[in-house]
PDB file of N, CA and C in Angstrom:
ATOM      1  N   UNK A   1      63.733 -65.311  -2.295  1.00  0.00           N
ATOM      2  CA  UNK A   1      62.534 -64.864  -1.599  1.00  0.00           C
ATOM      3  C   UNK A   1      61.649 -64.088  -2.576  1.00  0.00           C
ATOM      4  N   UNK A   2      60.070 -63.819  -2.553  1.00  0.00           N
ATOM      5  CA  UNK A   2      59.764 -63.891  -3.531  1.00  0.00           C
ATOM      6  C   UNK A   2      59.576 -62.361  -2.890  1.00  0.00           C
ATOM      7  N   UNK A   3      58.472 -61.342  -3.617  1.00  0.00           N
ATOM      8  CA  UNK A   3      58.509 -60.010  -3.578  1.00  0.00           C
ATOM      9  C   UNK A   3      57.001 -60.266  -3.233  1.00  0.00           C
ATOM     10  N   UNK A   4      56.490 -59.870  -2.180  1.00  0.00           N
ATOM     11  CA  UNK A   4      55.357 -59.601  -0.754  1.00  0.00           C
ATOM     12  C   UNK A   4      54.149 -59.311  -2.347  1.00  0.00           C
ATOM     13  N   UNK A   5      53.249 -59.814  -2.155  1.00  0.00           N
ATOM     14  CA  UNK A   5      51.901 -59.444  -3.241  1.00  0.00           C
ATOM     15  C   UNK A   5      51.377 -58.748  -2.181  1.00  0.00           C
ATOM     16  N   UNK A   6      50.233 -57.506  -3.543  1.00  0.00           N
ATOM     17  CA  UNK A   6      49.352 -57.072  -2.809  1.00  0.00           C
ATOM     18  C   UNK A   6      48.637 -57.063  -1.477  1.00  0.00           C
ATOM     19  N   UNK A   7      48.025 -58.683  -1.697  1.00  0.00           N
ATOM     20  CA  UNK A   7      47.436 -59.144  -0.664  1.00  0.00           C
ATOM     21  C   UNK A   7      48.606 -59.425   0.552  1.00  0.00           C
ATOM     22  N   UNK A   8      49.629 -59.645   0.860  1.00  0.00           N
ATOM     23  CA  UNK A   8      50.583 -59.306   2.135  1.00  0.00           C
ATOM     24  C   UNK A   8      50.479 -57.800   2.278  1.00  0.00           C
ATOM     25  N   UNK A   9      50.785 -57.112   1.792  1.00  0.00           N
ATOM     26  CA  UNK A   9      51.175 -55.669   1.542  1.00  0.00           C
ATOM     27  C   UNK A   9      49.768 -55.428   2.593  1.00  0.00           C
ATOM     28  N   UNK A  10      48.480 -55.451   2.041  1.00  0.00           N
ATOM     29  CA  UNK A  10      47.373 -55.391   2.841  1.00  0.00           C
ATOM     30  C   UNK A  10      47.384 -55.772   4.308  1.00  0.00           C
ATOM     31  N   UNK A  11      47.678 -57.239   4.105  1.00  0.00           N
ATOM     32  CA  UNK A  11      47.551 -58.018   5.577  1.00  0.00           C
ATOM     33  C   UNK A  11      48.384 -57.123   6.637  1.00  0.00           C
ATOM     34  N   UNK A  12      49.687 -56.737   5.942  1.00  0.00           N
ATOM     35  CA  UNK A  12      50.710 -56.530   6.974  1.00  0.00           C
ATOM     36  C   UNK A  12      49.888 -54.787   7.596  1.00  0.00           C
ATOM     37  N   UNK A  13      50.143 -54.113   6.443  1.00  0.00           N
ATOM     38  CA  UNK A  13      49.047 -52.545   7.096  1.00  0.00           C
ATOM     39  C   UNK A  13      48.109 -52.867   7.727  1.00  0.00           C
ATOM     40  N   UNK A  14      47.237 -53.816   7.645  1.00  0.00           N
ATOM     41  CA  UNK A  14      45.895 -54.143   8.803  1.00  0.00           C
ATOM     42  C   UNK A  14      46.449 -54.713   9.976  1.00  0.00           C
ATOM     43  N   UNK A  15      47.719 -55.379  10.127  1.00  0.00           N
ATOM     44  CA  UNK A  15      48.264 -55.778  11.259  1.00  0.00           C
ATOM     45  C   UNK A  15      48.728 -54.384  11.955  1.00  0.00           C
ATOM     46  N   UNK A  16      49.308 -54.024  11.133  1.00  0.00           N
ATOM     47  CA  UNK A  16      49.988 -52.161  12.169  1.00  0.00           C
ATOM     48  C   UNK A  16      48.813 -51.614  12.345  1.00  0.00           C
ATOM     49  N   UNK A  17      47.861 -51.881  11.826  1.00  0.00           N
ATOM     50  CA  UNK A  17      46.285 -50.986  12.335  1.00  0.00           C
ATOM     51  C   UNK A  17      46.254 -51.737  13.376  1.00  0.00           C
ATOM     52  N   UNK A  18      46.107 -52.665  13.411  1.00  0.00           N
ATOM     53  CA  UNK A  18      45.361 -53.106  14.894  1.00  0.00           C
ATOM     54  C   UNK A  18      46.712 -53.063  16.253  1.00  0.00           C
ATOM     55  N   UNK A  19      47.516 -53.087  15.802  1.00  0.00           N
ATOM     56  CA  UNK A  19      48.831 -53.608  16.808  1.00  0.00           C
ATOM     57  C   UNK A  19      49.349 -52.167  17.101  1.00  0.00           C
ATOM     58  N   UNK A  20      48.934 -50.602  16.298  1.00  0.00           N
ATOM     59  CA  UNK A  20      49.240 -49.552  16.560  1.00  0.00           C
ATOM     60  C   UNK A  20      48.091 -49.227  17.728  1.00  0.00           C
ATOM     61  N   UNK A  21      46.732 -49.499  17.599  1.00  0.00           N
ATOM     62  CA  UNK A  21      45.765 -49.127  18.576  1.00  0.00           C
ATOM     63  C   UNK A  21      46.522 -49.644  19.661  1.00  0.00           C
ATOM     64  N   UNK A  22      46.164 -50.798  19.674  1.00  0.00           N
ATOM     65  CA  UNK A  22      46.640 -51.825  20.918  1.00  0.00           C
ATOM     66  C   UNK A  22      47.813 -51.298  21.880  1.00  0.00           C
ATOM     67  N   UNK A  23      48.519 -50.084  21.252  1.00  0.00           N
ATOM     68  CA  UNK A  23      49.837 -49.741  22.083  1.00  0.00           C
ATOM     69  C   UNK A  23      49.878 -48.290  21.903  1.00  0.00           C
ATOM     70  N   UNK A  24      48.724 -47.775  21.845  1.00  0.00           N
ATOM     71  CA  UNK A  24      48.088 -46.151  21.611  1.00  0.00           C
ATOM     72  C   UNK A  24      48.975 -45.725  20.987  1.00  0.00           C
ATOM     73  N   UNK A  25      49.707 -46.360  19.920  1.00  0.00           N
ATOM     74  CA  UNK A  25      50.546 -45.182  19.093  1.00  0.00           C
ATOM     75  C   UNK A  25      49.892 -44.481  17.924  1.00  0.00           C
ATOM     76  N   UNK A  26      49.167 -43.799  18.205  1.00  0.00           N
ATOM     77  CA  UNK A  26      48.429 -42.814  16.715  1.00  0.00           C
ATOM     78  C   UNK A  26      48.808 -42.476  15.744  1.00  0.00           C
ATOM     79  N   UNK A  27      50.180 -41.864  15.724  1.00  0.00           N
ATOM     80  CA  UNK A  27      51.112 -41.526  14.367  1.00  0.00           C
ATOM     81  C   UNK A  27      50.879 -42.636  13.453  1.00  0.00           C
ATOM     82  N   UNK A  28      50.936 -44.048  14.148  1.00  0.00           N
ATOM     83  CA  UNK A  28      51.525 -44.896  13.289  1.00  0.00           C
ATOM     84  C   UNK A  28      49.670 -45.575  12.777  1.00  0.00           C
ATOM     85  N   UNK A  29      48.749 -45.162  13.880  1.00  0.00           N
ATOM     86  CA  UNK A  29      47.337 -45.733  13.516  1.00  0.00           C
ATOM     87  C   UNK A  29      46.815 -45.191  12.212  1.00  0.00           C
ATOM     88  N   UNK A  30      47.059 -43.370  12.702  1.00  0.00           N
ATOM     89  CA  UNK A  30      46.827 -42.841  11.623  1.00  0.00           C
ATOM     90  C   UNK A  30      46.792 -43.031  10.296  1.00  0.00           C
ATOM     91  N   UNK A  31      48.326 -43.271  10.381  1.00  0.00           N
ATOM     92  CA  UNK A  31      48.692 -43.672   8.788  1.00  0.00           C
ATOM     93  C   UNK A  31      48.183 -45.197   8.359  1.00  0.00           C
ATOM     94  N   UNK A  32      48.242 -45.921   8.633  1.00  0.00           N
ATOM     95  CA  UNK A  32      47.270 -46.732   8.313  1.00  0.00           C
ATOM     96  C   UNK A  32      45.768 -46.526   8.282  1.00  0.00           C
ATOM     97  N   UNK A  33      45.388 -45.606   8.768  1.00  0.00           N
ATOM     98  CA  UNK A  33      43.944 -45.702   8.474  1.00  0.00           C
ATOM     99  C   UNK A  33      43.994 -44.773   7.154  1.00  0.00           C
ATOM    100  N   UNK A  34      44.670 -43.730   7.244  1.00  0.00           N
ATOM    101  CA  UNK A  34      44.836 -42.913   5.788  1.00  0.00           C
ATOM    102  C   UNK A  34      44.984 -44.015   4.378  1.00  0.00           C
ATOM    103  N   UNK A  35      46.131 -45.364   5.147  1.00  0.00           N
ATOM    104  CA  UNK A  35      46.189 -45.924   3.733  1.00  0.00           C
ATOM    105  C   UNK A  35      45.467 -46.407   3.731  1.00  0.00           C
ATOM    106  N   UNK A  36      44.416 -47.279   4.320  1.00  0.00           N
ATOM    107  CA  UNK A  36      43.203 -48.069   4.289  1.00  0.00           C
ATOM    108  C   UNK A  36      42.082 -47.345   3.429  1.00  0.00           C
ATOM    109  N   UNK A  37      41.887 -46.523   4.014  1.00  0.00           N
ATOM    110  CA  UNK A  37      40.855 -45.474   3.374  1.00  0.00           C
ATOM    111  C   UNK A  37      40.876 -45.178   1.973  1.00  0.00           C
ATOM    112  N   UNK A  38      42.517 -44.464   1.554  1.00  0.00           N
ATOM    113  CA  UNK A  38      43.051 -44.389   0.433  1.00  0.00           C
ATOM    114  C   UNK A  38      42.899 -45.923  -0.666  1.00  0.00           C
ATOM    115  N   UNK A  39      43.279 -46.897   0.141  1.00  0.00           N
ATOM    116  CA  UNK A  39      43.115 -48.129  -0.845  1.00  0.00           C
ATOM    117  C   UNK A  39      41.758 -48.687  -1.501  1.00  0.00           C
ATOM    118  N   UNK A  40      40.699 -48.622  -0.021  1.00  0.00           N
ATOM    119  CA  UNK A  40      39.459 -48.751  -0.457  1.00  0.00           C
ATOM    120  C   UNK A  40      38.930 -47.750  -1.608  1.00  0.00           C
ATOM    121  N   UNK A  41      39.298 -46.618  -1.363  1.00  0.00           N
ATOM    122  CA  UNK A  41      38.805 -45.631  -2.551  1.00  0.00           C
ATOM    123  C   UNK A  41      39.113 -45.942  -3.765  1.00  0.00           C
ATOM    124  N   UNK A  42      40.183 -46.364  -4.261  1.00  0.00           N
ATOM    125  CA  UNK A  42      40.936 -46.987  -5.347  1.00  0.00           C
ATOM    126  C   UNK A  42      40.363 -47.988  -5.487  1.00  0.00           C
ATOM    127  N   UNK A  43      39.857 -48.924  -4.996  1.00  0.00           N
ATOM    128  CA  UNK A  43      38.892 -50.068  -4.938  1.00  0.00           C
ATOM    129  C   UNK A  43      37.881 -49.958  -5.714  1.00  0.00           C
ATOM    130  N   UNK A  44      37.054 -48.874  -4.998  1.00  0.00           N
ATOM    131  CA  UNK A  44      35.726 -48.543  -5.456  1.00  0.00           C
ATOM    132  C   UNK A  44      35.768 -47.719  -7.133  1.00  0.00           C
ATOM    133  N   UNK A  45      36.874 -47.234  -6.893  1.00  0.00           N
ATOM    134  CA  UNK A  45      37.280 -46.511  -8.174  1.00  0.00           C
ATOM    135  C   UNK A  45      37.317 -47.124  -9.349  1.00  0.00           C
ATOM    136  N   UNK A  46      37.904 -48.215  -9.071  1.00  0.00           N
ATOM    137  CA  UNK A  46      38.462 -49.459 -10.152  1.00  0.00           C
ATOM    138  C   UNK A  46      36.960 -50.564 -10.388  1.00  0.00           C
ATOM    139  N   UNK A  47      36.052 -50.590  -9.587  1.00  0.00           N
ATOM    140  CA  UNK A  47      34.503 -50.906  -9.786  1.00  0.00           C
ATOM    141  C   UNK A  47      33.735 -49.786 -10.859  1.00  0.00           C
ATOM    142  N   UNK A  48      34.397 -48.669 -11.301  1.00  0.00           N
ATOM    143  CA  UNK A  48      33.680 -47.764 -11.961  1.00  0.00           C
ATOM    144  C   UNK A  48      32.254 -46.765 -11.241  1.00  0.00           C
ATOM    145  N   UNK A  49      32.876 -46.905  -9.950  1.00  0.00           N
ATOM    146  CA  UNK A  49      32.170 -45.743  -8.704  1.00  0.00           C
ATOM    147  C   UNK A  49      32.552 -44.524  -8.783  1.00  0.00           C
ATOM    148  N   UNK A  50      31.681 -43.454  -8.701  1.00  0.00           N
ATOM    149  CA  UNK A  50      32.176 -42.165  -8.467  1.00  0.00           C
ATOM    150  C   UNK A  50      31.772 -41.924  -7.041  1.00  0.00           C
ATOM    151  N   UNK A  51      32.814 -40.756  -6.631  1.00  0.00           N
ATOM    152  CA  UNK A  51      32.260 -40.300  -5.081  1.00  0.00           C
ATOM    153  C   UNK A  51      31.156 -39.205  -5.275  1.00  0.00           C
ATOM    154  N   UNK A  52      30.398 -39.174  -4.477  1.00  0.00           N
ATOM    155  CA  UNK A  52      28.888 -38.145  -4.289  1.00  0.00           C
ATOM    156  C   UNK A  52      29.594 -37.267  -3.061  1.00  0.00           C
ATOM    157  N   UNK A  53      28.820 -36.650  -2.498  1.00  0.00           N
ATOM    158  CA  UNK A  53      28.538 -36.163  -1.387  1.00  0.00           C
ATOM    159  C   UNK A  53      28.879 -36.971  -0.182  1.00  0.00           C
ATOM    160  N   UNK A  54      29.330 -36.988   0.753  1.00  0.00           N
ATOM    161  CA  UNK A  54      29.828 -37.294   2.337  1.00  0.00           C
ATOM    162  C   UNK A  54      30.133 -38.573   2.145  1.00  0.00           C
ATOM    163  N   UNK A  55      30.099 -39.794   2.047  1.00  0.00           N
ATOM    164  CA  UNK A  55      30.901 -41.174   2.282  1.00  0.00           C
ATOM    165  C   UNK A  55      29.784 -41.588   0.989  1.00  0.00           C
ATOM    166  N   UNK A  56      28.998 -41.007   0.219  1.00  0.00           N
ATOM    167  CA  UNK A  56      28.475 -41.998  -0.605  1.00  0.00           C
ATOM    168  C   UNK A  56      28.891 -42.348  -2.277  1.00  0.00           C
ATOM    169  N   UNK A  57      28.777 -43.261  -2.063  1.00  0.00           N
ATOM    170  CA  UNK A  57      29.358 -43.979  -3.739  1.00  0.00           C
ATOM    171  C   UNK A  57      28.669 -44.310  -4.552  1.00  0.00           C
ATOM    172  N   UNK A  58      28.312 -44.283  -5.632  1.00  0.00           N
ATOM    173  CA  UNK A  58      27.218 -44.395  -6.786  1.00  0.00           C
ATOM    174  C   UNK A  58      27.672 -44.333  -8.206  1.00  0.00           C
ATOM    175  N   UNK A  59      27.177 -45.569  -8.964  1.00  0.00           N
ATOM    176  CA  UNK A  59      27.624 -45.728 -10.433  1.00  0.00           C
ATOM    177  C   UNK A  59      27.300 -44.702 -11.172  1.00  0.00           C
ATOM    178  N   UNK A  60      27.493 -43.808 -11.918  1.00  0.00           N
ATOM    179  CA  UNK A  60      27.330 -43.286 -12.474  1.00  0.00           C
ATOM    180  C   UNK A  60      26.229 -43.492 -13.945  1.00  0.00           C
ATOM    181  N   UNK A  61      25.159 -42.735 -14.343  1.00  0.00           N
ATOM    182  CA  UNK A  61      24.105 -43.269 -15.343  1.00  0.00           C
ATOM    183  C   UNK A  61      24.843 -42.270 -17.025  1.00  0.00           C
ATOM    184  N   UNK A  62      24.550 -43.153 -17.753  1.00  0.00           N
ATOM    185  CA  UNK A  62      25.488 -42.855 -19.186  1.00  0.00           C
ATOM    186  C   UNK A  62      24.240 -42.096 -19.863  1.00  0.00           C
ATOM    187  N   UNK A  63      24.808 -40.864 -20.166  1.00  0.00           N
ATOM    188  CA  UNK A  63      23.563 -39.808 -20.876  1.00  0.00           C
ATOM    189  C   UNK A  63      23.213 -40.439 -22.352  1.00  0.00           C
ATOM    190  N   UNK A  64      21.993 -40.680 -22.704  1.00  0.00           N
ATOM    191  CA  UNK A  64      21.576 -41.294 -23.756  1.00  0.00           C
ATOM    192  C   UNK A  64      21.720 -39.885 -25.221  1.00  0.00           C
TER     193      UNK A  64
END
């Protein structure tokens, strides 16, 4: 059996996101939305984004 890639690893946490709402268990929504959040940030991170102020993201300008 082979070892779950990224992209499962993803699918399966977006499945407990939606299948935790669906059965009001929060503990378990929570944490998936923490890792969601957490992953996207790493995302944006790895695009060479810095975080600003409240949810906004912006490339950063290289001082001449």
């Amino acid at each position: 059996m082979r070892s779950p890639s990224e992209r499962d690893q993803r699918e399966a946490k977006l499945d407990t996101l939606i299948k935790s709402f669906m059965r009001d268990d929060m503990p378990a929504f929570r944490n998936a939305c923490e890792w969601l959040r957490d992953y996207a940030d790493e995302d944006k991170r790895g695009r060479g984004l810095v975080h600003g102020s409240g949810s906004y993201w912006y490339t950063p300008r290289h001082k001449r």
